[in-house]
Protein backbone atom coordinates (compact mmCIF):
# COMPACT_ATOMS: atom_id res chain seq x y z
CA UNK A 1 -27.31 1.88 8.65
CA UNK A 2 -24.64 3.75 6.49
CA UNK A 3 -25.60 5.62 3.33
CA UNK A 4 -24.65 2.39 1.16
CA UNK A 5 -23.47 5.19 -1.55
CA UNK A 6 -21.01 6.61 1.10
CA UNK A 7 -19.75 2.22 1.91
CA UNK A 8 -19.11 1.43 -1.29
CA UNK A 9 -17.13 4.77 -1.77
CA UNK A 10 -15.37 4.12 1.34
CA UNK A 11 -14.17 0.61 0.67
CA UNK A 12 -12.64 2.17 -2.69
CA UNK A 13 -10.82 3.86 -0.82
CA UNK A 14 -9.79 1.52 1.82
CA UNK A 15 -8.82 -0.84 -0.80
CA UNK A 16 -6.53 1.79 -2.43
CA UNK A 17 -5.22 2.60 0.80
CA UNK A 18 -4.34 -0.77 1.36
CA UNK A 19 -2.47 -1.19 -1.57
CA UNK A 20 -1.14 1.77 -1.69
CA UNK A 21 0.94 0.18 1.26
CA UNK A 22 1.64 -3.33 0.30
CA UNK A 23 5.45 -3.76 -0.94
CA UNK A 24 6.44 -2.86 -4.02
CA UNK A 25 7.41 -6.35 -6.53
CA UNK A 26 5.77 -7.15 -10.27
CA UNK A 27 3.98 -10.07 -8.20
CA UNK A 28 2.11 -7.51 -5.68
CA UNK A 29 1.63 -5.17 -8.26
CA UNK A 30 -0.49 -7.41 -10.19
CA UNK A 31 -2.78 -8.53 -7.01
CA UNK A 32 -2.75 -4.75 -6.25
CA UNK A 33 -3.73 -3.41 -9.45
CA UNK A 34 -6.89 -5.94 -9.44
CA UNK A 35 -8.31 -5.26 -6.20
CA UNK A 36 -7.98 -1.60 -6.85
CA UNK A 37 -10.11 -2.49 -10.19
CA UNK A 38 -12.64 -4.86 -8.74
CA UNK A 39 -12.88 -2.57 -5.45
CA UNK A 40 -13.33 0.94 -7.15
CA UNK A 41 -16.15 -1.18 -9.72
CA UNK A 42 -18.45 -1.47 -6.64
CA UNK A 43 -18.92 1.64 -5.95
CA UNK A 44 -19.69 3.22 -9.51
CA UNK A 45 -21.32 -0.15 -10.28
CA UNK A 46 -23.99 0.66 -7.06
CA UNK A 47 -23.79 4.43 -8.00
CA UNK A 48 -25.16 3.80 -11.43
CA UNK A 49 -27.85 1.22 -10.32
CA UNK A 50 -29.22 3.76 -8.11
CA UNK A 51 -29.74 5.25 -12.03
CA UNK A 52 -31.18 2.53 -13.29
CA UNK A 53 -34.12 2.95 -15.84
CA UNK A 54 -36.05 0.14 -15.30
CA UNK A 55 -36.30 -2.80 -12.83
CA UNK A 56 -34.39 -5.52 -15.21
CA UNK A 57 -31.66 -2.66 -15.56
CA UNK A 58 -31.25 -2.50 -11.71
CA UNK A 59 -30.95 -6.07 -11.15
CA UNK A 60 -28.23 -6.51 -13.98
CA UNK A 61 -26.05 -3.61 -12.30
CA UNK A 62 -26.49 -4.94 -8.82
CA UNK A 63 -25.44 -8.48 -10.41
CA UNK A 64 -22.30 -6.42 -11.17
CA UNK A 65 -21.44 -4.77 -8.06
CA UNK A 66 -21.91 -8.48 -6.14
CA UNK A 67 -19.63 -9.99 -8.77
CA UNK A 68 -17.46 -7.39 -8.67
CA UNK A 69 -17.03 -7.28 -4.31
CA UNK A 70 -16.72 -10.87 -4.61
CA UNK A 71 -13.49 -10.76 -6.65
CA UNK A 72 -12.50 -8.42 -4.19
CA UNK A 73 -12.80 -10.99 -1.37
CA UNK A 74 -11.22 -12.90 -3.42
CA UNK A 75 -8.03 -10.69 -3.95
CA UNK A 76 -8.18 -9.47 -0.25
CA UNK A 77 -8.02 -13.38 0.80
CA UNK A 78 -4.96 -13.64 -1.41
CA UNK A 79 -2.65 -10.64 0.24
CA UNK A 80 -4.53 -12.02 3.85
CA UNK A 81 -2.28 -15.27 2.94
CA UNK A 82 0.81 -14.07 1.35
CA UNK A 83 1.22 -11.08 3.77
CA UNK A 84 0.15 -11.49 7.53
CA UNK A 85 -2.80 -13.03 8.15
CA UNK A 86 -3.56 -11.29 11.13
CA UNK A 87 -3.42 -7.78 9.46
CA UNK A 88 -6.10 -6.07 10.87
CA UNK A 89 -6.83 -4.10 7.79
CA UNK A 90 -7.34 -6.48 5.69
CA UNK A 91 -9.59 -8.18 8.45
CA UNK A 92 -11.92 -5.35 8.50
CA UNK A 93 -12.22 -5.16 4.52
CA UNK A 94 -12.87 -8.67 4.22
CA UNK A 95 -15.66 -7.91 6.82
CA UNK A 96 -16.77 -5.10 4.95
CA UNK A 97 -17.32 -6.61 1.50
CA UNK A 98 -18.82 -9.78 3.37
CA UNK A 99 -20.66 -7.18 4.69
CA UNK A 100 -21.48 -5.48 1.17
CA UNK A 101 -22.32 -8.76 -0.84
CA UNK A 102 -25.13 -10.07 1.76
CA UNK A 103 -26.65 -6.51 1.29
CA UNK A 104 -26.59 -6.56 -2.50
CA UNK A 105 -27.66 -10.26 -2.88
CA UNK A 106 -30.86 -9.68 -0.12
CA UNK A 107 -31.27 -6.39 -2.48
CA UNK A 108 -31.24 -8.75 -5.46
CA UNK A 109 -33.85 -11.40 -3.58
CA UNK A 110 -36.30 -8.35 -3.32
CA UNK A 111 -35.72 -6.30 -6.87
CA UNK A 112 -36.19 -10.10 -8.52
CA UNK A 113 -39.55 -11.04 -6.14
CA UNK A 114 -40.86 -7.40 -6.74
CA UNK A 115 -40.19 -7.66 -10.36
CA UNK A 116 -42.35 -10.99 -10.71
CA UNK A 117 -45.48 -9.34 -8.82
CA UNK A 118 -45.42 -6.68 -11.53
CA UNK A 119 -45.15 -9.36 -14.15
């Protein structure tokens, strides 16, 4: 499995490079501007979990990386439908933050059920 540090950092940068693409209008721009947001969140989200300073800490900033790579399905979904469907980009970053968000929520499960043997 992938350095999770380096996959979060790499769908930044995908997402970027996605929009970076997408036609210029005020109405893309807006869509664009949020996934770039939500997208580049995950990463530094998951870097500074891996910083946390206690267990309760780590489970908060992992609650923000999944939020934050679900809102990026959800903006990916959106250009999916307005631009072509079939783009195989967006395809493979909707697979990747699918991807992502099962990871964080099983590493949720396990920080939450560790936490309550401690308690």
């Amino acid at each position: 499995m992938q350095d999770l540090r380096f996959r979060t950092k790499s769908f930044t940068i995908e997402c970027w490079k996605l929009c970076k693409n997408i036609p210029k209008s005020r109405e893309y721009d807006a869509w664009a501007r949020q996934l770039i947001r939500c997208s580049s969140s995950v990463g530094a989200n998951y870097r500074a979990s891996q910083r946390a300073k206690s267990t309760a800490d780590f489970i908060y900033k992992l609650k923000i990386v999944e939020e934050e790579v679900d809102e990026s399905i959800y903006w990916l979904e959106l250009f999916q439908e307005v631009l072509d469907p079939n783009k195989k980009e967006i395809q493979i970053l909707i697979k990747e933050a699918n991807e992502l968000l099962s990871i964080v929520v099983a590493s949720l499960k396990t920080a939450r059920k560790n936490r309550t043997k401690q308690n």
